[in-house]
C-alpha atoms as a PDB file:
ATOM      1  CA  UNK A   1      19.288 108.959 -51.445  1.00  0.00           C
ATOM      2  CA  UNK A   2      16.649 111.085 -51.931  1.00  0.00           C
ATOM      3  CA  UNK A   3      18.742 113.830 -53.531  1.00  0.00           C
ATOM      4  CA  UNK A   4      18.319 111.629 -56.921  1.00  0.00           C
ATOM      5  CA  UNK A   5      14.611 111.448 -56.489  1.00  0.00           C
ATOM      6  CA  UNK A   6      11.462 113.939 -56.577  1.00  0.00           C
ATOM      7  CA  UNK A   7       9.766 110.988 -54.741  1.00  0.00           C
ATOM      8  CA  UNK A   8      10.179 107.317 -54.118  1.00  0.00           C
ATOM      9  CA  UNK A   9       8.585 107.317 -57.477  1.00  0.00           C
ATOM     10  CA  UNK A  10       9.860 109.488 -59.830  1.00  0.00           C
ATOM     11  CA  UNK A  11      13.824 109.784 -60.006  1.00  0.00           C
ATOM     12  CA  UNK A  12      15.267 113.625 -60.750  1.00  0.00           C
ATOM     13  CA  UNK A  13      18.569 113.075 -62.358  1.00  0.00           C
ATOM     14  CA  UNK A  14      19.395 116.918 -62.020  1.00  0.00           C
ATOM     15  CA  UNK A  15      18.644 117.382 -58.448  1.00  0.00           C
ATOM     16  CA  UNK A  16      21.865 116.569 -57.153  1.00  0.00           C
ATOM     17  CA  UNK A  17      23.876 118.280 -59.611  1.00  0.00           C
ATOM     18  CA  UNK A  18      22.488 121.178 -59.379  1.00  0.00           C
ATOM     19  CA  UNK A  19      22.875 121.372 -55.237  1.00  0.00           C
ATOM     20  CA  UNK A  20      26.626 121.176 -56.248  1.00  0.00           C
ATOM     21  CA  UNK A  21      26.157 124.064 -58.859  1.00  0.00           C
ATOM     22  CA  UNK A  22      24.677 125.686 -55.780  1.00  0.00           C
ATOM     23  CA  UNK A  23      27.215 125.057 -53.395  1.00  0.00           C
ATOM     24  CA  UNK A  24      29.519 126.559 -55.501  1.00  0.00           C
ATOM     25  CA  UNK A  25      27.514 129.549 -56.784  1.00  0.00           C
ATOM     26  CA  UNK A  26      27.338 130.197 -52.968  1.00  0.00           C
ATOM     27  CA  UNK A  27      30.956 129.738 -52.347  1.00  0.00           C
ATOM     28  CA  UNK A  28      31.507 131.960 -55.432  1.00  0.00           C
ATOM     29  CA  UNK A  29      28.665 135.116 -53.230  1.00  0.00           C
ATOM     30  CA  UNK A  30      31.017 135.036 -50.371  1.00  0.00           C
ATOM     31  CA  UNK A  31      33.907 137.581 -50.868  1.00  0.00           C
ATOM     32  CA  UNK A  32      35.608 137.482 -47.861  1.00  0.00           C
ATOM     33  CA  UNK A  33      35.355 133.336 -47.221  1.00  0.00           C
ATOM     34  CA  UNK A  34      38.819 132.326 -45.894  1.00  0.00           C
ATOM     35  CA  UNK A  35      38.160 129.054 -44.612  1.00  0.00           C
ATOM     36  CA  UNK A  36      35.693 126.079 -45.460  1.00  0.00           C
ATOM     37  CA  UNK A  37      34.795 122.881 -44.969  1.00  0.00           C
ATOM     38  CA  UNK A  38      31.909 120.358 -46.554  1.00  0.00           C
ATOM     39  CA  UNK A  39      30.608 118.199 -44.249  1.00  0.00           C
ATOM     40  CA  UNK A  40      27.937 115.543 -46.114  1.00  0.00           C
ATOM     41  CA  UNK A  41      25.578 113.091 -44.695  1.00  0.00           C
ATOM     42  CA  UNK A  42      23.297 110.813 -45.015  1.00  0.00           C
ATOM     43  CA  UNK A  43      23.264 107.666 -42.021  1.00  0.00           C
ATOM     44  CA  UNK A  44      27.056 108.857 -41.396  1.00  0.00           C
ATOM     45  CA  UNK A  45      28.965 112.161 -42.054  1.00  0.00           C
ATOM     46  CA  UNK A  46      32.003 112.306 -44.455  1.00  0.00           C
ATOM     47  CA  UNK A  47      34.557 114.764 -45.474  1.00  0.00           C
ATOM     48  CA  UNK A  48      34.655 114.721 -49.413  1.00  0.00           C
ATOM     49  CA  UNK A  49      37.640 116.968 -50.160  1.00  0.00           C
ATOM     50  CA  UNK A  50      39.359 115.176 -47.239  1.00  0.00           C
ATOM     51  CA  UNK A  51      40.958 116.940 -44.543  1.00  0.00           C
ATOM     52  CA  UNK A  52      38.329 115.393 -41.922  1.00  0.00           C
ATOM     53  CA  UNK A  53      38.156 117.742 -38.953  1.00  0.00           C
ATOM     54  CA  UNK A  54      39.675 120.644 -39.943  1.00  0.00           C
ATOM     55  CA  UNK A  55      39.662 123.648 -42.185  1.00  0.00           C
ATOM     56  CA  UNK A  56      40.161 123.855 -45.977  1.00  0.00           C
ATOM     57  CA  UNK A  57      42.001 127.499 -46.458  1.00  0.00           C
ATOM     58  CA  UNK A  58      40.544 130.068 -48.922  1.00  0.00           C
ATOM     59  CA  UNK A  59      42.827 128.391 -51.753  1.00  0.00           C
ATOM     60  CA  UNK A  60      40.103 125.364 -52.395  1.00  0.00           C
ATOM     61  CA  UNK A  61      38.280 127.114 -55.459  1.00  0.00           C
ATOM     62  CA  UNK A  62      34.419 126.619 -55.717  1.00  0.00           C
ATOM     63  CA  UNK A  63      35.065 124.250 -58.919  1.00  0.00           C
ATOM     64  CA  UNK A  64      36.854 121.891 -56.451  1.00  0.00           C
ATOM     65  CA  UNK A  65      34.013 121.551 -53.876  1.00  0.00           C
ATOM     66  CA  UNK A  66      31.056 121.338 -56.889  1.00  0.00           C
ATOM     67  CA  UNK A  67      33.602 118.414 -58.691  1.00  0.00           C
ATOM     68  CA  UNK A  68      34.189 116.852 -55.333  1.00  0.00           C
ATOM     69  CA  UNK A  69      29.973 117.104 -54.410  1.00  0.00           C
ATOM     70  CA  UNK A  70      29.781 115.678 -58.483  1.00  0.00           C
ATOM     71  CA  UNK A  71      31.800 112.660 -57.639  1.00  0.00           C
ATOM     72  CA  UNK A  72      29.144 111.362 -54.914  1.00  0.00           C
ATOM     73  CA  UNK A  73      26.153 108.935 -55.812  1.00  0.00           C
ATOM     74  CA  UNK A  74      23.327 110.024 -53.023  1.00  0.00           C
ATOM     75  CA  UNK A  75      22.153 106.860 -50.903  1.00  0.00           C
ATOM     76  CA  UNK A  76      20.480 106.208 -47.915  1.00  0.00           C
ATOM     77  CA  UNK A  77      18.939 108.749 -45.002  1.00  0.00           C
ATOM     78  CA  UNK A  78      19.076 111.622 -43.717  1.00  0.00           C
ATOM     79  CA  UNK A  79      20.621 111.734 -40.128  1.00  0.00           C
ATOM     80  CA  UNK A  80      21.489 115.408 -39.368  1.00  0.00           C
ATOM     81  CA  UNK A  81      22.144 114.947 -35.753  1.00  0.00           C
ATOM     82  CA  UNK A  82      25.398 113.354 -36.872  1.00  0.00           C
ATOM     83  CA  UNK A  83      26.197 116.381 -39.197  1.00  0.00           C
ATOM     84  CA  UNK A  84      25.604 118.715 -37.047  1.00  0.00           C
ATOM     85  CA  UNK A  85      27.290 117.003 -34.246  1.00  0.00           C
ATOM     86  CA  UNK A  86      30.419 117.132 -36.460  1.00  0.00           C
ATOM     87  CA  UNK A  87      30.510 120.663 -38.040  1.00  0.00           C
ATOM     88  CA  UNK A  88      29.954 122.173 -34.545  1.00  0.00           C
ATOM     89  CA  UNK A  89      33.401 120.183 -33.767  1.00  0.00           C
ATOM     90  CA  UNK A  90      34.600 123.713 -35.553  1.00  0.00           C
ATOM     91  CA  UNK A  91      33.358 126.064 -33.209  1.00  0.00           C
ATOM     92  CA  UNK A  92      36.361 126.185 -31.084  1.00  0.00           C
ATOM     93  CA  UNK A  93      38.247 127.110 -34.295  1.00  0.00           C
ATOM     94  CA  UNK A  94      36.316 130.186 -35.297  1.00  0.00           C
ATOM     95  CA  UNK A  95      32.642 128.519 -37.043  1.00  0.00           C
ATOM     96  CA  UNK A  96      30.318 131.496 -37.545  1.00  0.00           C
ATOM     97  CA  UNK A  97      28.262 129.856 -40.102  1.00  0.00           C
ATOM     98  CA  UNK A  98      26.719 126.888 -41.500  1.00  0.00           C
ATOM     99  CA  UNK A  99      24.918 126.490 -45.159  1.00  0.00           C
ATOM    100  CA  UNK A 100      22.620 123.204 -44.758  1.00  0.00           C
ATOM    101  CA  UNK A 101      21.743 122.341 -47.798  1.00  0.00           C
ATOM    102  CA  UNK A 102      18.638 119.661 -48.118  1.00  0.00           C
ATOM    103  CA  UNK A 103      15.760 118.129 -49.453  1.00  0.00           C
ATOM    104  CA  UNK A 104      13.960 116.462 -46.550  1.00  0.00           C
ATOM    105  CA  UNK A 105      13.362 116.064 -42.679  1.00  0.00           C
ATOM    106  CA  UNK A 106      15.419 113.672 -40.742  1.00  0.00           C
ATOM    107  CA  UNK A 107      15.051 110.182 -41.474  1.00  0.00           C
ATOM    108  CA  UNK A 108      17.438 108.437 -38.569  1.00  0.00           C
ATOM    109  CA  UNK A 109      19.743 109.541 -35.536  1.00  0.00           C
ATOM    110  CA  UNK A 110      18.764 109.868 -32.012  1.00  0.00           C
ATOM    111  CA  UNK A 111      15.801 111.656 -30.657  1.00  0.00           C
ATOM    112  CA  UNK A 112      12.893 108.929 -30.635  1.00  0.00           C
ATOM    113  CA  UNK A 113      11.560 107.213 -27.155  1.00  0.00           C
ATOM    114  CA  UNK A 114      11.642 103.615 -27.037  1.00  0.00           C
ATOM    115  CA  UNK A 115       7.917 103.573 -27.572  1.00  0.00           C
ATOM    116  CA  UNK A 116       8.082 105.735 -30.650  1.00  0.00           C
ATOM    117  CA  UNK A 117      10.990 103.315 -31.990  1.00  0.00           C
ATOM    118  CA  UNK A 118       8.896 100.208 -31.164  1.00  0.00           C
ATOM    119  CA  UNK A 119       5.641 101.816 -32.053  1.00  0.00           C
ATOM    120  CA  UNK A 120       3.754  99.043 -34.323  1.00  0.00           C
ATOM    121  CA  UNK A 121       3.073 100.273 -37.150  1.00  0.00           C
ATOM    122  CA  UNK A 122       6.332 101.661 -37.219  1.00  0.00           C
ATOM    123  CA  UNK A 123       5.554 105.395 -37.441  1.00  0.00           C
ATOM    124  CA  UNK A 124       5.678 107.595 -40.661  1.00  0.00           C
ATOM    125  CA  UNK A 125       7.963 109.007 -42.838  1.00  0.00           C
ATOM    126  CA  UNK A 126       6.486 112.763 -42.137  1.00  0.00           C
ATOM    127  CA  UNK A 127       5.808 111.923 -38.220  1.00  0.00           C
ATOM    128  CA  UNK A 128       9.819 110.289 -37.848  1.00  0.00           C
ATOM    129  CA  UNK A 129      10.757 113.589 -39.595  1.00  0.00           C
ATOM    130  CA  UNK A 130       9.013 116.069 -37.435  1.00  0.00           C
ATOM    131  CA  UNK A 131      10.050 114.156 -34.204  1.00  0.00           C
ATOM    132  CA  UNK A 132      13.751 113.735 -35.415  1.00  0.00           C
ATOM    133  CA  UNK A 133      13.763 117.310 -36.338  1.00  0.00           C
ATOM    134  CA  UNK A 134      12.707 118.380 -33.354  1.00  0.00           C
ATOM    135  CA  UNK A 135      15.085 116.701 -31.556  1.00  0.00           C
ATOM    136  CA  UNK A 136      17.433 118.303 -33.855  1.00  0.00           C
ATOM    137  CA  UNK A 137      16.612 121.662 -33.254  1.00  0.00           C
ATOM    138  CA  UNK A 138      16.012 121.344 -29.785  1.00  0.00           C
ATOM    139  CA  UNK A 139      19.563 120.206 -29.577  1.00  0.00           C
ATOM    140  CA  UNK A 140      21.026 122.865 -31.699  1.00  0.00           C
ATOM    141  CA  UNK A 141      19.650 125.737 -29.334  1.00  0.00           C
ATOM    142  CA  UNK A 142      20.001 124.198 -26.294  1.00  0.00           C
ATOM    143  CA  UNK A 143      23.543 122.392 -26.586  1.00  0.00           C
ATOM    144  CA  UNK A 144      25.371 122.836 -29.794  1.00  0.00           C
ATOM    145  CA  UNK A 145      24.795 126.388 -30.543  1.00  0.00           C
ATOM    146  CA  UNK A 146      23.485 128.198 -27.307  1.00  0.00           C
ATOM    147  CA  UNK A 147      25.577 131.219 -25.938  1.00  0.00           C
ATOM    148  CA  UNK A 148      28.763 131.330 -25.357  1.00  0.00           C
ATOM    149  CA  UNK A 149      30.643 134.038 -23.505  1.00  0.00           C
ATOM    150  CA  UNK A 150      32.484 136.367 -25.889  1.00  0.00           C
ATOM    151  CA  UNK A 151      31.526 134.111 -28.767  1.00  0.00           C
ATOM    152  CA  UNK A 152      28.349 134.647 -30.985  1.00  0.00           C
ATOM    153  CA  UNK A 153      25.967 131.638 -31.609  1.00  0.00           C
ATOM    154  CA  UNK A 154      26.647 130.035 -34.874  1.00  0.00           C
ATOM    155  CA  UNK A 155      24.756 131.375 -37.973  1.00  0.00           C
ATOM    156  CA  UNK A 156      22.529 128.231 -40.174  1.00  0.00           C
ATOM    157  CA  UNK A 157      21.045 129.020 -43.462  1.00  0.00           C
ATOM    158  CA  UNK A 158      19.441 126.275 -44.707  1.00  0.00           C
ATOM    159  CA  UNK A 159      18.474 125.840 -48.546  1.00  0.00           C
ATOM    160  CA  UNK A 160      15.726 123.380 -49.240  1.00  0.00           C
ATOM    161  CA  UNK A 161      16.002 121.404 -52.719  1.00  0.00           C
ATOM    162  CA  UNK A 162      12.930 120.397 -54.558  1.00  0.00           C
ATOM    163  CA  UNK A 163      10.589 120.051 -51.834  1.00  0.00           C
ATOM    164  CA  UNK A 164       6.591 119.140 -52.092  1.00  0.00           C
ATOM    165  CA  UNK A 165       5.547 119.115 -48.427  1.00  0.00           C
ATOM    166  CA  UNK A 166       5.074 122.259 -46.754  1.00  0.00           C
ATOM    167  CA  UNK A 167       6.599 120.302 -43.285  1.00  0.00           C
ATOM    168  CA  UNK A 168      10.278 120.199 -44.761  1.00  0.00           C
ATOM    169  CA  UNK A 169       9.923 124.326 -45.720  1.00  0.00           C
ATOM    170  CA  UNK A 170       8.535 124.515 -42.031  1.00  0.00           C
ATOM    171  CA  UNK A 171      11.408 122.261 -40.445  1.00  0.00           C
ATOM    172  CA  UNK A 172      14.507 124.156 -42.459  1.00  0.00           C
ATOM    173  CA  UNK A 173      12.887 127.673 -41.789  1.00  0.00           C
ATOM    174  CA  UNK A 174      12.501 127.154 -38.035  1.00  0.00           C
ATOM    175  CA  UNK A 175      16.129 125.880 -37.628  1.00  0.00           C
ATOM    176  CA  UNK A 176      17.231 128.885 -39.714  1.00  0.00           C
ATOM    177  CA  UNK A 177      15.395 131.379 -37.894  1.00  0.00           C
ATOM    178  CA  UNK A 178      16.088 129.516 -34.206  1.00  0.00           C
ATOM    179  CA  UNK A 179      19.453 130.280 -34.670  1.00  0.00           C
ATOM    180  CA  UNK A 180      19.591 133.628 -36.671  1.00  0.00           C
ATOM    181  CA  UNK A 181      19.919 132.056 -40.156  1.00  0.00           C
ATOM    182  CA  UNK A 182      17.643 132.711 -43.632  1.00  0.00           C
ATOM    183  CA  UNK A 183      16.207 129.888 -45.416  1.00  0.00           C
ATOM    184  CA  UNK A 184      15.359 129.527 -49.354  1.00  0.00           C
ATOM    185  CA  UNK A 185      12.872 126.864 -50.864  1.00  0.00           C
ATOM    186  CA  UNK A 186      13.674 126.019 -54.391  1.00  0.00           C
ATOM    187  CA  UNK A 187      10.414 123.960 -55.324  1.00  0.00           C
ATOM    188  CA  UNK A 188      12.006 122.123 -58.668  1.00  0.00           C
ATOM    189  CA  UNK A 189      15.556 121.232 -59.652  1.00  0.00           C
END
């Protein structure tokens, strides 16, 4: 949800549009893109242009992904374990890159102790988002996206939308850079 928002605060009705005008300015910078896919999340995963699980070809045009991305109403949190979890479901089919696009830290999915889910007060926002991330990360080099034989790891760029706290820029540029991606911060929508 907070891809409508600056903070809980202050709503930013342009945020989310312009992450689709994004994702398809991107699609746009990639000459030789034959096949996609656009995994969203926020507690779950979905498939907005359909085809859950497996390619789009090269014929789904850039306007069709940022109309698609248009259509959606953000809500909820930000579990990118379960994103991740799916779009490395394409690795066996030829994934050699990932574009994460976001505006947070993890908000829910696995990765907390029992103490840290029982902890009372209930921890954070910023502490839940390091520790989820962490787990996150920790998962993507160590599982998801370590070494295969004859295969290279899986590229993740990460763009991070209208961000204020210097721990989300920290979070997306590690997992970039962990597993031979760039990051770019855009500070305002």
């Amino acid at each position: 949800g907070s891809m409508d928002q600056l903070d809980y605060n202050t709503p930013a009705p342009e945020k989310w549009p312009e992450v689709c005008r994004t994702v398809a300015k991107l699609m746009r910078s990639l000459p030789k893109l034959d096949r996609v896919q656009v995994i969203t999340f926020g507690p779950k995963f979905a498939y907005p242009l359909g085809s859950d699980g497996k390619w789009l070809d090269a014929k789904t045009t850039p306007a069709e992904v940022e109309k698609a991305l248009a259509a959606i109403k953000p809500k909820e949190g930000t579990n990118m374990y379960v994103a991740f979890n799916e779009a490395f479901k394409f690795r066996k089919d030829g994934l050699d890159t990932i574009y994460l696009f976001s505006d947070g830290l993890p908000t829910s999915g696995p990765g907390l102790t029992a103490a840290q889910q029982n902890a009372n007060p209930p921890l954070g926002e910023t502490e839940l988002g390091l520790i989820l991330g962490k787990h996150v990360r920790d998962t993507l080099v160590r599982t998801r996206n370590r070494p295969e034989a004859g295969k290279p790891r899986v590229k993740i760029n990460s763009v991070g939308f209208s961000f204020e706290s210097p721990d989300v820029g920290a979070f997306l540029c590690s997992l970039s850079r962990e597993n031979d991606g760039s990051f770019v911060g855009m500070s305002r929508p």
